[in-house]
C-alpha atoms as a PDB file:
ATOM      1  CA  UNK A   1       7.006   3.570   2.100  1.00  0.00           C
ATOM      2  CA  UNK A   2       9.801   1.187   1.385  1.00  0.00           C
ATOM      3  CA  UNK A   3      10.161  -1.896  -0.408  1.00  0.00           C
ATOM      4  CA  UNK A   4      11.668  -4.886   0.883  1.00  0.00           C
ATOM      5  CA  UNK A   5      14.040  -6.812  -1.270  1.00  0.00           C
ATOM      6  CA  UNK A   6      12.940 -10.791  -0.311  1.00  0.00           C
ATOM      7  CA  UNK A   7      16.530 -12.825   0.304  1.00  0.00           C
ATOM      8  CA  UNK A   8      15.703 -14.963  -2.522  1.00  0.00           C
ATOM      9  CA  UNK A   9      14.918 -12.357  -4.985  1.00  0.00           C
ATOM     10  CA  UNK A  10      17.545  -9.778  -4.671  1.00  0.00           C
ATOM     11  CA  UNK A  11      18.324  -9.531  -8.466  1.00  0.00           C
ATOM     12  CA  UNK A  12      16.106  -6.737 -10.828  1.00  0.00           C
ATOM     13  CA  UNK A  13      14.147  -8.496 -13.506  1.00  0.00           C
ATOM     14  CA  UNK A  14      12.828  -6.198 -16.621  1.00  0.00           C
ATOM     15  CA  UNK A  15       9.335  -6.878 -17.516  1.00  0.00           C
ATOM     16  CA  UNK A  16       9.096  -9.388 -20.489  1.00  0.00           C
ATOM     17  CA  UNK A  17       5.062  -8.325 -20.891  1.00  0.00           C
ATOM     18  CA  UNK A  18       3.206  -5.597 -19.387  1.00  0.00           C
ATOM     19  CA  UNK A  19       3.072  -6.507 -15.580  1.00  0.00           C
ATOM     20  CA  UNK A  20      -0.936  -5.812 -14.103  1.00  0.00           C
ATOM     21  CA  UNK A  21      -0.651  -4.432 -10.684  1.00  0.00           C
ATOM     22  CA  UNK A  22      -2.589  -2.022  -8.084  1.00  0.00           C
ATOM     23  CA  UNK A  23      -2.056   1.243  -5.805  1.00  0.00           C
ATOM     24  CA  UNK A  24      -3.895   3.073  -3.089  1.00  0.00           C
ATOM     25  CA  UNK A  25      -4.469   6.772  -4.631  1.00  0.00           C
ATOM     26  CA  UNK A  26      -6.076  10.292  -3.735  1.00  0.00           C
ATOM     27  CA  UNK A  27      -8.147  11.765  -6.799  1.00  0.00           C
ATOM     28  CA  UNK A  28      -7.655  15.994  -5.850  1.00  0.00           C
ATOM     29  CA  UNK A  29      -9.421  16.999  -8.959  1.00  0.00           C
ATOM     30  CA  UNK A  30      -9.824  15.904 -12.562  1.00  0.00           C
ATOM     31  CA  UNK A  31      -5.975  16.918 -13.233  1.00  0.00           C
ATOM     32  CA  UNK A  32      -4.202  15.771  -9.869  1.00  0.00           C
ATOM     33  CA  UNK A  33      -3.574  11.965  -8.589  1.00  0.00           C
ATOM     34  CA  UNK A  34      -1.431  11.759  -5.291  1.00  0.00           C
ATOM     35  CA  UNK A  35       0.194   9.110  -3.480  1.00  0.00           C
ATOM     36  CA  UNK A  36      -1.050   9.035   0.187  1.00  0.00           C
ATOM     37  CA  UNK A  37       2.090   8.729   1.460  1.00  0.00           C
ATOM     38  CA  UNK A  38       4.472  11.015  -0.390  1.00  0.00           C
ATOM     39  CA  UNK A  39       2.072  13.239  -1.904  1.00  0.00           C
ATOM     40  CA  UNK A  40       3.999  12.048  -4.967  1.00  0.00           C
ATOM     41  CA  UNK A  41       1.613  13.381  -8.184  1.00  0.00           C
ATOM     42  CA  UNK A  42       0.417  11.019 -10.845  1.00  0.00           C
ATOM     43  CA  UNK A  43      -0.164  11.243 -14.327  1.00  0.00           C
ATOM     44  CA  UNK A  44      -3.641   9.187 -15.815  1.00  0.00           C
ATOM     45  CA  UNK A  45      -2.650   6.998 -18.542  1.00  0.00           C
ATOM     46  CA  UNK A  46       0.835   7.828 -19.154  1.00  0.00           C
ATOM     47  CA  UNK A  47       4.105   6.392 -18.503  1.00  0.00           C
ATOM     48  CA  UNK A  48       5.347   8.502 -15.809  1.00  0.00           C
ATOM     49  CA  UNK A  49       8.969   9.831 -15.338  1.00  0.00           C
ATOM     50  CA  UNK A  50      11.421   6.869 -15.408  1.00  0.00           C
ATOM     51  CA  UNK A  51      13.574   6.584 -11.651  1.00  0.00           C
ATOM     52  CA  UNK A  52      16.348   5.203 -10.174  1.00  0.00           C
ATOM     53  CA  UNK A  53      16.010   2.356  -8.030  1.00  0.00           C
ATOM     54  CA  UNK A  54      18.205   1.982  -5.591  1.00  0.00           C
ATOM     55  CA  UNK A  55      19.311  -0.641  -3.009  1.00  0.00           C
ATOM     56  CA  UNK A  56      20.179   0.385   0.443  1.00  0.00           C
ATOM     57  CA  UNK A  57      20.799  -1.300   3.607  1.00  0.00           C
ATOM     58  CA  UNK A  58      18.833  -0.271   7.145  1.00  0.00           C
ATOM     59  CA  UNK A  59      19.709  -2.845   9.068  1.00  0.00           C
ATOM     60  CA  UNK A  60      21.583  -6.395   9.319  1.00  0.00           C
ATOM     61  CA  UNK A  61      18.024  -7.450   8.329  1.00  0.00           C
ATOM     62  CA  UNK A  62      16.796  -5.970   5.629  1.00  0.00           C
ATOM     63  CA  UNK A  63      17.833  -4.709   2.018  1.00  0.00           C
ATOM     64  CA  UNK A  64      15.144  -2.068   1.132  1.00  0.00           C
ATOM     65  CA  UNK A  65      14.180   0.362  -1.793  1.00  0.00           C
ATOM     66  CA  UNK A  66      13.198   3.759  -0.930  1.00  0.00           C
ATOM     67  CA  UNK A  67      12.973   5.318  -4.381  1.00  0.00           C
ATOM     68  CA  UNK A  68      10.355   3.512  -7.018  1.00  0.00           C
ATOM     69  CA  UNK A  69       6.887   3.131  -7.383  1.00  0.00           C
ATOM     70  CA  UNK A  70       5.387   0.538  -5.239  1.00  0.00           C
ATOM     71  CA  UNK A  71       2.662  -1.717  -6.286  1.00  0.00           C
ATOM     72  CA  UNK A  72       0.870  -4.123  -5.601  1.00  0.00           C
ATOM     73  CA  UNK A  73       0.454  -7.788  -7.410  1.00  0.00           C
ATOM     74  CA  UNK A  74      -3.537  -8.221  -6.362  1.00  0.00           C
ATOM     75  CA  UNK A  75      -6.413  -6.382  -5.456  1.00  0.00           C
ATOM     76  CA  UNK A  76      -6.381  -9.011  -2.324  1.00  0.00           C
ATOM     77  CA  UNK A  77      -3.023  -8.267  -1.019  1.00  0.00           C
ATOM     78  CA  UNK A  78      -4.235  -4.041  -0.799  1.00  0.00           C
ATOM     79  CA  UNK A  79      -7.143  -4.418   0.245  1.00  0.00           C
ATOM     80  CA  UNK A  80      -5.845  -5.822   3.686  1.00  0.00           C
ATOM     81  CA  UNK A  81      -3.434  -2.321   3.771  1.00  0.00           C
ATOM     82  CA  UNK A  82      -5.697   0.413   5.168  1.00  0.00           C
ATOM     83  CA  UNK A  83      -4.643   3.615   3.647  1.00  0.00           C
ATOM     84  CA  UNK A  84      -7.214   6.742   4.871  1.00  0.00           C
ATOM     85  CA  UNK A  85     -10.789   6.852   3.529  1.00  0.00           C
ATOM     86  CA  UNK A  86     -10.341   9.008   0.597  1.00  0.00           C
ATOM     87  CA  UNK A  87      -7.662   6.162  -0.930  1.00  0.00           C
ATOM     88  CA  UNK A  88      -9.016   4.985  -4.087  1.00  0.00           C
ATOM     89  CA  UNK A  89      -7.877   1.832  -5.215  1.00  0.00           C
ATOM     90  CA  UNK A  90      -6.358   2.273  -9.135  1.00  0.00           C
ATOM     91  CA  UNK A  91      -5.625  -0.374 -11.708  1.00  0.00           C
ATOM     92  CA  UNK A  92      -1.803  -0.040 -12.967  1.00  0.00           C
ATOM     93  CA  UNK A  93       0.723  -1.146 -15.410  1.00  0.00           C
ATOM     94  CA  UNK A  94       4.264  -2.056 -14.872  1.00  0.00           C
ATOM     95  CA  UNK A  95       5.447  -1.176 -18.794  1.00  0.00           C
ATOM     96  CA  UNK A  96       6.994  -4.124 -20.782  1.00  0.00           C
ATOM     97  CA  UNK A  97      11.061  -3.047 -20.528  1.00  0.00           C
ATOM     98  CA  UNK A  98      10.688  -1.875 -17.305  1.00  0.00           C
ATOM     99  CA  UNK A  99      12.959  -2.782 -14.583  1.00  0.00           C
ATOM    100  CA  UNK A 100      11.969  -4.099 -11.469  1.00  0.00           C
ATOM    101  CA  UNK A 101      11.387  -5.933  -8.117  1.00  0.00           C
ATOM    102  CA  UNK A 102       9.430  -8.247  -6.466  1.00  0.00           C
ATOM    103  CA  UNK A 103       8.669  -9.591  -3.110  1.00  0.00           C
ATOM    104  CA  UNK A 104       6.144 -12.614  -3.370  1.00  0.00           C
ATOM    105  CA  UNK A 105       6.017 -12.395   0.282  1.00  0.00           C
ATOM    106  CA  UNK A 106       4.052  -9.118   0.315  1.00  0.00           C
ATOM    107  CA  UNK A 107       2.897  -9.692  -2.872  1.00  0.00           C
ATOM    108  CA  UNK A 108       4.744  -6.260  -3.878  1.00  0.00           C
ATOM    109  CA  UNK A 109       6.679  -4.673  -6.961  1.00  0.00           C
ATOM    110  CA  UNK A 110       8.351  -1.919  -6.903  1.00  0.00           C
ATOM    111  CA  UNK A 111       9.598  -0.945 -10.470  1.00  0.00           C
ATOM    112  CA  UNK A 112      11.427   2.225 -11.957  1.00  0.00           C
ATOM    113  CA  UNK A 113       8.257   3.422 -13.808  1.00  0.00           C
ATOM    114  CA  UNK A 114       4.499   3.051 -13.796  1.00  0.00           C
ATOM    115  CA  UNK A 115       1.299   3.837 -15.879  1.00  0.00           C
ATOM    116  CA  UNK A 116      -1.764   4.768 -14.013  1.00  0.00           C
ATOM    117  CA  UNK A 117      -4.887   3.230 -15.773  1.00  0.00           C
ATOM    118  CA  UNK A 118      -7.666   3.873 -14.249  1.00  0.00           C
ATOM    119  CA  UNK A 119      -9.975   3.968 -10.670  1.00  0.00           C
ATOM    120  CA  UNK A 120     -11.644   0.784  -9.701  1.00  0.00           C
END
């Protein structure tokens, strides 16, 4: 999944305040939260690892970022995404200091790290 950097947004902003926000995620067992996309693993209630976001290019049209973790702003704006039935939707946190993007467009952060709160 990549993010697209909206033309009038193309600068990173670092969170003043803890940012809400919500992801699609599997539940394997009590100990293991995936991304249904990358298979990415998750950790409940902690600030996961910290990563690099990076701007790239794929086309004359868009500026994207691969790396990150992308969230959502609303339950609303998921909820019209279908993932796969076993998708769970999970309440987040973009941590105060972090660094990050948005796209008011899509509704859509990506930021360079995340804390998993809990299933809705």
């Amino acid at each position: 999944m990549c993010f697209i950097v909206h033309p009038k947004h193309k600068e990173a902003k670092v969170a003043s305040r803890n940012i809400p926000c919500y992801k699609h995620l599997v539940r394997i067992s009590e100990d293991i939260t995936i991304s249904p996309w990358a298979y990415y693993p998750y950790e409940l209630n902690k600030t996961n690892p910290r990563v690099k976001l990076k701007i790239e290019n794929d086309s004359i049209i868009n500026t994207i970022i691969n790396k990150g973790y992308h969230v959502y702003s609303s339950k609303q704006s998921l909820k019209k995404i279908f993932i796969c039935d076993i998708a769970f939707l999970f309440k987040c946190t973009i941590p105060k200091g972090t660094k990050y993007y948005y796209n008011p467009e899509r509704k859509e952060y990506v930021s360079e790290q995340i804390i998993i709160n809990h299933r809705l």
